[in-house]
PDB file of N, CA and C in Angstrom:
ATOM      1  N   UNK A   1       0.848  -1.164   0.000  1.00  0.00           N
ATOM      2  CA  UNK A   1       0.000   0.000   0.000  1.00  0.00           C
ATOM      3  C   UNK A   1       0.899   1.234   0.000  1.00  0.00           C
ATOM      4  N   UNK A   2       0.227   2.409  -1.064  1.00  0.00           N
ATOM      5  CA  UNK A   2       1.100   3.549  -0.952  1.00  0.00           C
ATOM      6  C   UNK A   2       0.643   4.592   0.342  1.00  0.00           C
ATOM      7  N   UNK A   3       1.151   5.114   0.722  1.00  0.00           N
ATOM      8  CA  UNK A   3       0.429   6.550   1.476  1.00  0.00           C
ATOM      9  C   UNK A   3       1.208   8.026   1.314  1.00  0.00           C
ATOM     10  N   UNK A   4       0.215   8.644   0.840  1.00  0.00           N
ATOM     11  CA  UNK A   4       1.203  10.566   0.818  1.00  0.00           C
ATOM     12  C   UNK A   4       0.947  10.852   1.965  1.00  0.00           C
ATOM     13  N   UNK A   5       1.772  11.803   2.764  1.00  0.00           N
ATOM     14  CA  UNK A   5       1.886  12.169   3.915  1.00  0.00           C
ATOM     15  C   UNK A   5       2.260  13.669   3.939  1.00  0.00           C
ATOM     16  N   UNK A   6       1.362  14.728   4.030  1.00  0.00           N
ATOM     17  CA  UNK A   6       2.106  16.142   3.985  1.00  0.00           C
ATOM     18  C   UNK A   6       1.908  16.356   5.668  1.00  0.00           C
ATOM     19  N   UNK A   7       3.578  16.339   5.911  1.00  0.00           N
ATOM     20  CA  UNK A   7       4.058  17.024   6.970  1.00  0.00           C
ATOM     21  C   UNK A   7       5.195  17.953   7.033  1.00  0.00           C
ATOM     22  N   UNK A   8       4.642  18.853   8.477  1.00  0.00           N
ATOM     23  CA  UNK A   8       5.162  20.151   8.358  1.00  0.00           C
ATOM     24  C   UNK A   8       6.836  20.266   8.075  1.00  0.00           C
ATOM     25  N   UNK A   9       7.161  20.917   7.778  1.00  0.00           N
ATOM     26  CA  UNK A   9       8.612  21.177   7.375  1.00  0.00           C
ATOM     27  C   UNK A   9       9.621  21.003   8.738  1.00  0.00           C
ATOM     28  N   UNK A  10       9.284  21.735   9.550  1.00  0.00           N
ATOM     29  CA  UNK A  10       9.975  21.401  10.989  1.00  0.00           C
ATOM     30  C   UNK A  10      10.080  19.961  11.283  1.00  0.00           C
ATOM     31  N   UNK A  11       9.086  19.016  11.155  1.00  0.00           N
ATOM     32  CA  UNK A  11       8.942  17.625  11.481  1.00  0.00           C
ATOM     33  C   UNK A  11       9.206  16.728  10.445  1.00  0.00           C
ATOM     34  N   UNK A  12       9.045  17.200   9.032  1.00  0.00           N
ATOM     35  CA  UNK A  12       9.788  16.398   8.150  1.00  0.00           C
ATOM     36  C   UNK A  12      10.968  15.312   8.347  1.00  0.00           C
ATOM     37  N   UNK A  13      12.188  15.691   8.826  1.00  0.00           N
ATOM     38  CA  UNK A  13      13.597  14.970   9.413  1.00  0.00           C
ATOM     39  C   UNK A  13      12.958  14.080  10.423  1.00  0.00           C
ATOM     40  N   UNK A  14      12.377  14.318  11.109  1.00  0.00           N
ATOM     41  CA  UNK A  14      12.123  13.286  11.951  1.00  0.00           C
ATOM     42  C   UNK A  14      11.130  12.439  11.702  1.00  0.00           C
ATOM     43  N   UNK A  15      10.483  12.544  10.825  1.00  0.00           N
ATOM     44  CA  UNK A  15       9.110  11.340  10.487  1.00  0.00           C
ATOM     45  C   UNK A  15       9.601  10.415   9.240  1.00  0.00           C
ATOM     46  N   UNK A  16      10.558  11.312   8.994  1.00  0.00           N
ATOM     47  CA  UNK A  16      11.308  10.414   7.768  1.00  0.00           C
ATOM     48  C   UNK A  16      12.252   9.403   8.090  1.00  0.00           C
ATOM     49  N   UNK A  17      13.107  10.169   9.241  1.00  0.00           N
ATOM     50  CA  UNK A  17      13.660   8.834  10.150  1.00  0.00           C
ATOM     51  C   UNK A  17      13.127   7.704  10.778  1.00  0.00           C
ATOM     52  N   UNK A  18      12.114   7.942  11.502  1.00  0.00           N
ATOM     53  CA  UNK A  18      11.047   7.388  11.948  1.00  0.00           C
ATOM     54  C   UNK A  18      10.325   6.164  10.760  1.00  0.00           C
ATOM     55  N   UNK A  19      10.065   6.622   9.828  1.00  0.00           N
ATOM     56  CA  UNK A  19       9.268   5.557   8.914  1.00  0.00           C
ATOM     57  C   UNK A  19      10.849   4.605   8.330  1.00  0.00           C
ATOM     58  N   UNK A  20      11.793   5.266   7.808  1.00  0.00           N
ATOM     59  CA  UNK A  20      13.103   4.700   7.577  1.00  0.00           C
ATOM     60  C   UNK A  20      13.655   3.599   8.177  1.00  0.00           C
ATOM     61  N   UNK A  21      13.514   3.675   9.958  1.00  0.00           N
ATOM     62  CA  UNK A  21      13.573   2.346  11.163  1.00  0.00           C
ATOM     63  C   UNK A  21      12.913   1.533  11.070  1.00  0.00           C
ATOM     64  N   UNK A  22      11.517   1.302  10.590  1.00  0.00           N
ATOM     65  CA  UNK A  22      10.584   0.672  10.255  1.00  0.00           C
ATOM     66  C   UNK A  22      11.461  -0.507   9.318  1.00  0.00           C
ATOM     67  N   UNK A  23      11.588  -1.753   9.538  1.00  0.00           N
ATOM     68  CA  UNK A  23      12.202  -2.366   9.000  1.00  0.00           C
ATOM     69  C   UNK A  23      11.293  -3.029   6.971  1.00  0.00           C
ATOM     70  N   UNK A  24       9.621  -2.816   7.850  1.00  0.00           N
ATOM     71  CA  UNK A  24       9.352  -2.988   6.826  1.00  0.00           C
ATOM     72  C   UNK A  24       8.225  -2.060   5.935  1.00  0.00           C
ATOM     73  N   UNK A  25       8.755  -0.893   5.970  1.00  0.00           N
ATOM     74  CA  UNK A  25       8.287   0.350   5.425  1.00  0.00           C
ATOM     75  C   UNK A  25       9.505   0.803   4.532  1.00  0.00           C
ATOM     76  N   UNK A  26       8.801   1.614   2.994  1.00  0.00           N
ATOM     77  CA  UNK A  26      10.118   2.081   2.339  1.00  0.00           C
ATOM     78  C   UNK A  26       9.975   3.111   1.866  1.00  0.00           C
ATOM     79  N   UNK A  27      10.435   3.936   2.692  1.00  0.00           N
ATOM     80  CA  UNK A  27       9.718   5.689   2.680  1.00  0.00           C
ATOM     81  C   UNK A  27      11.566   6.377   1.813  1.00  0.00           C
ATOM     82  N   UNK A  28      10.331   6.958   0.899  1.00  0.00           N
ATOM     83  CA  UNK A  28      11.264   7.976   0.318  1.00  0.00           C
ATOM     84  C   UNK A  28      10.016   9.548   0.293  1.00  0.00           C
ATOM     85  N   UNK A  29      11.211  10.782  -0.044  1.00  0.00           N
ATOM     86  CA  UNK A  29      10.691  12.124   0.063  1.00  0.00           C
ATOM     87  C   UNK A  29      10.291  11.899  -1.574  1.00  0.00           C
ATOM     88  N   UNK A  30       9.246  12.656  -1.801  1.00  0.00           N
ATOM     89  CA  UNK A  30       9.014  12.847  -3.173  1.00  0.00           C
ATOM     90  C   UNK A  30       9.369  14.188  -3.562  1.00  0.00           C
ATOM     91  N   UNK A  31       9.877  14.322  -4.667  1.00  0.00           N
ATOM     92  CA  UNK A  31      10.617  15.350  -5.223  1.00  0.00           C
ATOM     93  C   UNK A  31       9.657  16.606  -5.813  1.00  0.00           C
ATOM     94  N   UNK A  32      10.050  17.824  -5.545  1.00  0.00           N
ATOM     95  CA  UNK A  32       9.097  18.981  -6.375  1.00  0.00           C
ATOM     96  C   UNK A  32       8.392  18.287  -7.580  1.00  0.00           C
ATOM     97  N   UNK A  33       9.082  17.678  -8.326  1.00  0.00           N
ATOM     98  CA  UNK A  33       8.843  17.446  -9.737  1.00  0.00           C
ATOM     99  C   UNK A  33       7.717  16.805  -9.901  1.00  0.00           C
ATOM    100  N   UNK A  34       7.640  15.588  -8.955  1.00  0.00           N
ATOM    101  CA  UNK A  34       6.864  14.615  -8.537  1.00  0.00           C
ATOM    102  C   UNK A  34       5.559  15.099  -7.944  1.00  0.00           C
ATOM    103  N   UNK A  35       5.813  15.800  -6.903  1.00  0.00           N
ATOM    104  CA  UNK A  35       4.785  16.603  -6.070  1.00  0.00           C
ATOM    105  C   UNK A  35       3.936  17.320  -7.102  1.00  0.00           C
ATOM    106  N   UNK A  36       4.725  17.718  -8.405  1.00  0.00           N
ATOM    107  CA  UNK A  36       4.140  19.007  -9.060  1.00  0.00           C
ATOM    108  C   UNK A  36       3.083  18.098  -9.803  1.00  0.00           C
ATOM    109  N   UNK A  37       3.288  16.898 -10.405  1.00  0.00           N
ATOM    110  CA  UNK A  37       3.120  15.899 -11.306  1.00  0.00           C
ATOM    111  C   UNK A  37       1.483  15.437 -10.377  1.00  0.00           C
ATOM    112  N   UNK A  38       1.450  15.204  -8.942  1.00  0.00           N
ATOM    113  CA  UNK A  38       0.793  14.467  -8.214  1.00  0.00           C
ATOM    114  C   UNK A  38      -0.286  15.909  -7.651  1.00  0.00           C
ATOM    115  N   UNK A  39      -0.197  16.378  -8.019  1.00  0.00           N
ATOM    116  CA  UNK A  39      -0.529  18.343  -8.037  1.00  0.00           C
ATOM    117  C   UNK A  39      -1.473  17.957  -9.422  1.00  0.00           C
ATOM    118  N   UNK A  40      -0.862  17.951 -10.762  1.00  0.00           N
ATOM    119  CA  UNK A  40      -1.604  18.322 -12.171  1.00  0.00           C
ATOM    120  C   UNK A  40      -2.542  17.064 -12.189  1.00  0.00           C
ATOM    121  N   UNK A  41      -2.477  15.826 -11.500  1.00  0.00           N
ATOM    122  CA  UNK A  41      -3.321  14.459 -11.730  1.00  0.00           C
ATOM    123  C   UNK A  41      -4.480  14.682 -10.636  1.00  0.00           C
ATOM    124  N   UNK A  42      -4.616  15.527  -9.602  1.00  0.00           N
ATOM    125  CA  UNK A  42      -5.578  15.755  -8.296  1.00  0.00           C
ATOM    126  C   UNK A  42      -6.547  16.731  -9.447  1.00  0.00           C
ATOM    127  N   UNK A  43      -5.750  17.639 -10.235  1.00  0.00           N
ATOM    128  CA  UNK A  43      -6.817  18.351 -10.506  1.00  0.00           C
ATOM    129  C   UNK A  43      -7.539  17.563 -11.918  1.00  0.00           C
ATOM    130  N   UNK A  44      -6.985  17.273 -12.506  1.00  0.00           N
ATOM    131  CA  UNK A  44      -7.433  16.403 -13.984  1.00  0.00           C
ATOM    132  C   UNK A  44      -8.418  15.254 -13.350  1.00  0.00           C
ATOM    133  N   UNK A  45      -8.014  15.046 -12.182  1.00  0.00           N
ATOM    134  CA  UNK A  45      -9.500  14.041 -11.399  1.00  0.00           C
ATOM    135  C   UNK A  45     -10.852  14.746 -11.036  1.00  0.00           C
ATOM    136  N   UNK A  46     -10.407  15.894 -10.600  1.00  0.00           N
ATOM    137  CA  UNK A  46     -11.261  16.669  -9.985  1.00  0.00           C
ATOM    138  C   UNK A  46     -11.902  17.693 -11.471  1.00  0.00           C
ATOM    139  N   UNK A  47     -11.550  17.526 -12.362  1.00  0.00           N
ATOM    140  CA  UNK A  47     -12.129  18.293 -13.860  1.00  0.00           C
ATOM    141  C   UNK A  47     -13.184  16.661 -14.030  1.00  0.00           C
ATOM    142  N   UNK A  48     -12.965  15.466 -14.010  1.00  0.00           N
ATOM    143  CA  UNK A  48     -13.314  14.259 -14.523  1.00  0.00           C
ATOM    144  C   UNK A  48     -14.923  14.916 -13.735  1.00  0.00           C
ATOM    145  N   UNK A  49     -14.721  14.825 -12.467  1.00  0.00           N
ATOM    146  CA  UNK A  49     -15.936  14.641 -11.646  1.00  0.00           C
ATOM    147  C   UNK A  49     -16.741  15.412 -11.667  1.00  0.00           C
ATOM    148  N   UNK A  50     -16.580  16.895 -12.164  1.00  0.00           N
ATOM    149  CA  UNK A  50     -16.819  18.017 -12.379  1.00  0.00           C
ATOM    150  C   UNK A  50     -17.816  17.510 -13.734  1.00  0.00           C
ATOM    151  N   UNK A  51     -17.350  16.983 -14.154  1.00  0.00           N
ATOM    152  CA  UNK A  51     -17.798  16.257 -15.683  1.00  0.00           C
ATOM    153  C   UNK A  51     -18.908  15.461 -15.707  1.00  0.00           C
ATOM    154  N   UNK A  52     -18.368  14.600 -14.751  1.00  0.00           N
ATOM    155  CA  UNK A  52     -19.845  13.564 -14.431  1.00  0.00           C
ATOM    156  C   UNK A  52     -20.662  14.003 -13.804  1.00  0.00           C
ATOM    157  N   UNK A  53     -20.723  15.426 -13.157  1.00  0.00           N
ATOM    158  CA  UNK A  53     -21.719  15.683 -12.590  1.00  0.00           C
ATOM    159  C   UNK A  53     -22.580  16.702 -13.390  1.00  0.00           C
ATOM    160  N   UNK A  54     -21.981  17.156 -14.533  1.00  0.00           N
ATOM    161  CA  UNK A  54     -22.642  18.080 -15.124  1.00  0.00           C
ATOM    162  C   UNK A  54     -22.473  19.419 -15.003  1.00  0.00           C
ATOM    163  N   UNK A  55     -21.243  19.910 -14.263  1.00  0.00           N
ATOM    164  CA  UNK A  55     -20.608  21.197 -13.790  1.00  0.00           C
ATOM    165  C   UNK A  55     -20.130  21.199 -14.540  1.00  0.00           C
ATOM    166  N   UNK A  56     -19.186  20.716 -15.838  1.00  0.00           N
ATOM    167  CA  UNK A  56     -18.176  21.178 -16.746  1.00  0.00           C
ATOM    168  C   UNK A  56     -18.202  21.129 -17.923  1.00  0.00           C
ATOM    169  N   UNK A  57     -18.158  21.241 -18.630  1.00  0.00           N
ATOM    170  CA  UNK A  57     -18.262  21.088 -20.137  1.00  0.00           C
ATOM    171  C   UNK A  57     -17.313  21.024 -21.176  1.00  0.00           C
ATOM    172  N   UNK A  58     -17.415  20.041 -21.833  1.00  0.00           N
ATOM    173  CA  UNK A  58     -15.856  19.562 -22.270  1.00  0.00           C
ATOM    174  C   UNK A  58     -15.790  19.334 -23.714  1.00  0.00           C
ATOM    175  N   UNK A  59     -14.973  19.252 -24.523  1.00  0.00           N
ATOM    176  CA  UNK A  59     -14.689  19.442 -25.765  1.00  0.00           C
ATOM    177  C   UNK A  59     -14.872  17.526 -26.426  1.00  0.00           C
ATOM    178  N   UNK A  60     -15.327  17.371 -27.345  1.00  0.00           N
ATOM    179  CA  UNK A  60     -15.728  15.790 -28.356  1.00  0.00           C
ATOM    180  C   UNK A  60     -14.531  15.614 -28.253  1.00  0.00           C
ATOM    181  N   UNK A  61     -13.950  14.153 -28.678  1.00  0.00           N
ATOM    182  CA  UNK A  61     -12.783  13.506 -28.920  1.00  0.00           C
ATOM    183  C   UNK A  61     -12.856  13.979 -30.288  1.00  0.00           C
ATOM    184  N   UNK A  62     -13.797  14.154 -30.901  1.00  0.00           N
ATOM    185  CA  UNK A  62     -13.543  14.014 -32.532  1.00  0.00           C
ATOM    186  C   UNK A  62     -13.247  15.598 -32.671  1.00  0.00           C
ATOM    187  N   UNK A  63     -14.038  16.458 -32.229  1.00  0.00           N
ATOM    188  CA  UNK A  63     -13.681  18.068 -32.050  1.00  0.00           C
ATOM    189  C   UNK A  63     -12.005  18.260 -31.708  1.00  0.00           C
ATOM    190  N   UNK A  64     -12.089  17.606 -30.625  1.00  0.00           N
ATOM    191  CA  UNK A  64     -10.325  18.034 -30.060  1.00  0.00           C
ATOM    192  C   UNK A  64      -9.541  16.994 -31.101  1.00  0.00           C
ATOM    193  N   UNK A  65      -9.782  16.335 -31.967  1.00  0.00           N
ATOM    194  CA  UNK A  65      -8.695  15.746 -32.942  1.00  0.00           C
ATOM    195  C   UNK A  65      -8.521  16.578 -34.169  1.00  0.00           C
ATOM    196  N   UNK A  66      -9.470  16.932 -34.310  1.00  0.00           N
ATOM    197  CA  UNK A  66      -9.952  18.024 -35.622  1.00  0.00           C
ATOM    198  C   UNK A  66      -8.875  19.198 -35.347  1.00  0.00           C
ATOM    199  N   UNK A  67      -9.066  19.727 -34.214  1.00  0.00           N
ATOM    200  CA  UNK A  67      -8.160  20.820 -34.304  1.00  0.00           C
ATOM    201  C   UNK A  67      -6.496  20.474 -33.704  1.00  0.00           C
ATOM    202  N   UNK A  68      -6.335  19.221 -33.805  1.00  0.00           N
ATOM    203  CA  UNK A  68      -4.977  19.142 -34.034  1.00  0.00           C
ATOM    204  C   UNK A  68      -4.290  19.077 -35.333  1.00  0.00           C
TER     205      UNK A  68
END
């Protein structure tokens, strides 16, 4: 199982050590890049649902091929 964990910056070093001792836990920091990446996929979920509910309005597959 995965888990994201946003903790505060002060406590960071130590929860990272903490999960690290864990012999069978395999905690790594995720990188800006990553974060930014896990950032653009929260909202592209949250446009989906927006969708299914009838809040958004979205462009045909055949429309958005056309204008490529």
């Amino acid at each position: 199982m995965k888990v994201m964990l946003d903790i505060k910056d002060n406590k960071a070093d130590f929860v990272m050590e903490l999960l690290r001792s864990l012999p069978f836990v395999k905690a790594e920091q995720i990188s800006p890049a990553n974060d930014s990446l896990s950032d653009n996929i929260k909202a592209g979920l949250q446009e989906v649902r927006l969708f299914k509910k009838g809040e958004l309005k979205t462009t045909s597959a055949k429309d958005f091929l056309s204008e490529l």
